[in-house]
C-alpha atoms as a PDB file:
ATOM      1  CA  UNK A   1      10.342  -1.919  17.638  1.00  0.00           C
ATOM      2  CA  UNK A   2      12.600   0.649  16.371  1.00  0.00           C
ATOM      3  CA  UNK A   3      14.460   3.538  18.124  1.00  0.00           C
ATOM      4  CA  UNK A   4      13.446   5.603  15.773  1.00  0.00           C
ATOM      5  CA  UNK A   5       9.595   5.780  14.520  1.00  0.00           C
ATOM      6  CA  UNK A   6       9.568   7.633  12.063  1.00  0.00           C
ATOM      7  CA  UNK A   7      12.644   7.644   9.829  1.00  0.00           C
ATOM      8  CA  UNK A   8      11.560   4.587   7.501  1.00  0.00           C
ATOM      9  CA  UNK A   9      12.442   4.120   3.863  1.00  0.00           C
ATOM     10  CA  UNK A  10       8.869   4.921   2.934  1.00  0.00           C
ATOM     11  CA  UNK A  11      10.189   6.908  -0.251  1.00  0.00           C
ATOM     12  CA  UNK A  12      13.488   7.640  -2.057  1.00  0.00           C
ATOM     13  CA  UNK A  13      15.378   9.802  -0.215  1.00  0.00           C
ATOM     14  CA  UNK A  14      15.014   7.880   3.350  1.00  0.00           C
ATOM     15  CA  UNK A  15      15.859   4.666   1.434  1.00  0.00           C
ATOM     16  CA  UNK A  16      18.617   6.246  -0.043  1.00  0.00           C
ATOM     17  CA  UNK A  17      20.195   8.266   3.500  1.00  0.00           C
ATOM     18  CA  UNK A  18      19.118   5.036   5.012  1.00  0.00           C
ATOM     19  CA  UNK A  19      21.467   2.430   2.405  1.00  0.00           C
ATOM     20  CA  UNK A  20      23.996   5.194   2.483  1.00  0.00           C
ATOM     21  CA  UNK A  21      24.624   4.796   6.338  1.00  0.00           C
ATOM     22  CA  UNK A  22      24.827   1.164   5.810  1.00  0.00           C
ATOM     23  CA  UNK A  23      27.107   0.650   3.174  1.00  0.00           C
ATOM     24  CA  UNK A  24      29.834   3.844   4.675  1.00  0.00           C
ATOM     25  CA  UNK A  25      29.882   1.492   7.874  1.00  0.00           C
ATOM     26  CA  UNK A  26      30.725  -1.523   6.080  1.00  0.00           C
ATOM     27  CA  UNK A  27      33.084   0.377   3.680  1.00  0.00           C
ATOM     28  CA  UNK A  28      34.305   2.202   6.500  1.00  0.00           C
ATOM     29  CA  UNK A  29      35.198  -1.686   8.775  1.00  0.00           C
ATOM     30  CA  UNK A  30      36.690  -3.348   5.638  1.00  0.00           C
ATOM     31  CA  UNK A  31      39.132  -0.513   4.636  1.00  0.00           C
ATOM     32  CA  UNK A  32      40.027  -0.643   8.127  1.00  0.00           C
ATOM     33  CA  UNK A  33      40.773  -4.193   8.290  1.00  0.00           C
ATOM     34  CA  UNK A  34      42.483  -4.327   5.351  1.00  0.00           C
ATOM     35  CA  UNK A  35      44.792  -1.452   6.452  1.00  0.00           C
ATOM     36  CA  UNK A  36      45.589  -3.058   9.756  1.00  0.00           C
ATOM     37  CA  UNK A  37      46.468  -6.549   7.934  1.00  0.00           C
ATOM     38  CA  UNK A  38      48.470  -4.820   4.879  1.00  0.00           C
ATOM     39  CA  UNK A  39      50.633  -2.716   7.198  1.00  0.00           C
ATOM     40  CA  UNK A  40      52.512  -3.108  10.685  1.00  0.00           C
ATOM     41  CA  UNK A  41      55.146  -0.910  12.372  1.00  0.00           C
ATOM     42  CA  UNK A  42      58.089  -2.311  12.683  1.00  0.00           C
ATOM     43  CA  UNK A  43      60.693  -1.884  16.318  1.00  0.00           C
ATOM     44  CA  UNK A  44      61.918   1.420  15.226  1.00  0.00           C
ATOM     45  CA  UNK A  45      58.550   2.998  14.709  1.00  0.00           C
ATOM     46  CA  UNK A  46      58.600   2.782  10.870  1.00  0.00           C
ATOM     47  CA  UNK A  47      55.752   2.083   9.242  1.00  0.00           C
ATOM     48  CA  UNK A  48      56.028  -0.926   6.581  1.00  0.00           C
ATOM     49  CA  UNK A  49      53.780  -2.118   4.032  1.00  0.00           C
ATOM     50  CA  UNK A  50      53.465  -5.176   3.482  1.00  0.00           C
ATOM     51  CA  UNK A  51      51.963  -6.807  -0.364  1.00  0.00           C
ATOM     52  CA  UNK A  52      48.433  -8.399  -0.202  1.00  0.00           C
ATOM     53  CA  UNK A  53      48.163 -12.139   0.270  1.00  0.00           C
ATOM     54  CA  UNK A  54      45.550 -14.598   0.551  1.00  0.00           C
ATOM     55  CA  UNK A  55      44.832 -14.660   4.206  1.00  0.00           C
ATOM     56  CA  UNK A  56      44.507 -10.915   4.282  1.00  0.00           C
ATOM     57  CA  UNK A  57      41.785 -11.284   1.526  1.00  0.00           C
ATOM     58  CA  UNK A  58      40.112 -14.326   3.112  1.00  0.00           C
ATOM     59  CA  UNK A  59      39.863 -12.288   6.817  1.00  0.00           C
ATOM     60  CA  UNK A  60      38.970  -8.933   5.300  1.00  0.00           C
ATOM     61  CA  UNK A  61      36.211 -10.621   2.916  1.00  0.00           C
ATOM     62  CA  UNK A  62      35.145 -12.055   6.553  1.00  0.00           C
ATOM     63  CA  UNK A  63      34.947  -9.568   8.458  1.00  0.00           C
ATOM     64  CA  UNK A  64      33.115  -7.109   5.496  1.00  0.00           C
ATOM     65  CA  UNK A  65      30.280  -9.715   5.500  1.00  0.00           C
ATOM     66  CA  UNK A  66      29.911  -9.903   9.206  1.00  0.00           C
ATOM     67  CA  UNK A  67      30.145  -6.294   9.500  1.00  0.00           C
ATOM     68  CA  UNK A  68      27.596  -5.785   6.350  1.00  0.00           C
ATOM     69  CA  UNK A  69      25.243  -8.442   8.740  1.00  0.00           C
ATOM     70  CA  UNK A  70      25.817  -6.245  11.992  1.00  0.00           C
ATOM     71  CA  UNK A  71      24.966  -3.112  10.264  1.00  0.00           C
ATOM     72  CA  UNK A  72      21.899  -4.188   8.298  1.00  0.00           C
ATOM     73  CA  UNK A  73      21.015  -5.434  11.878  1.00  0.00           C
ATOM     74  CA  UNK A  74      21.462  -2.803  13.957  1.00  0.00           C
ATOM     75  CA  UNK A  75      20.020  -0.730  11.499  1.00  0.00           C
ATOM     76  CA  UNK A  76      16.877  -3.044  11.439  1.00  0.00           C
ATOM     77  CA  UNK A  77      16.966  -2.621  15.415  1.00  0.00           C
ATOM     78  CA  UNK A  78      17.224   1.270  14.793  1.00  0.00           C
ATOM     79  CA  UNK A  79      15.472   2.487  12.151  1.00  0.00           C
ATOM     80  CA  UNK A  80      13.036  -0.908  11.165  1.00  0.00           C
ATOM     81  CA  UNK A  81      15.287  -1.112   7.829  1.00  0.00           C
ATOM     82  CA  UNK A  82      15.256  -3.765   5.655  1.00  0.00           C
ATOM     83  CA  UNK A  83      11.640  -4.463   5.161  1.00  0.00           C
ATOM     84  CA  UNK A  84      11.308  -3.275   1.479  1.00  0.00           C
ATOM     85  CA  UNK A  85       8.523  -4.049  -0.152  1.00  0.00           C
ATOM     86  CA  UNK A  86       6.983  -4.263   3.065  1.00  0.00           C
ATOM     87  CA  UNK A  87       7.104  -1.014   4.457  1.00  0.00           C
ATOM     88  CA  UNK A  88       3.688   0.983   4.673  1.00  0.00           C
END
């Protein structure tokens, strides 16, 4: 049961507007992520950069999946995306 009826990726352009809103989301959380773990402000209000290490890659390749799953999700709860071949 989706909130919305009638927006369905029944041709091209839907699927397309559809896949678009998915993947800015996810783009959108991991550059966000990253960001916050690559950079901190320091006492004085400075902002500092720090270089990329393993454990920022590990959480931010984490967190893009789960956020990838939560969008495709909510967009299934939303819209009825993700049925493919399936949809009429």
């Amino acid at each position: 049961m989706a909130l919305f009826e009638g927006f369905r990726a029944t041709n091209v352009w839907k699927a397309f507007t559809l896949n678009s809103i998915v993947a800015a989301l996810v783009i959108f959380i991991a550059m966000y992520v990253k960001g916050k773990l690559d950079t901190y402000t320091d006492k004085k209000g400075h902002t500092v950069t720090r270089n990329t290490n393993a454990t920022s890659i590990i959480v931010t390749l984490v967190s893009t999946f789960a956020a990838s799953f939560l969008a495709f999700t909510f967009m299934h709860f939303i819209f009825d995306y993700g049925s493919g071949q399936l949809a009429d």
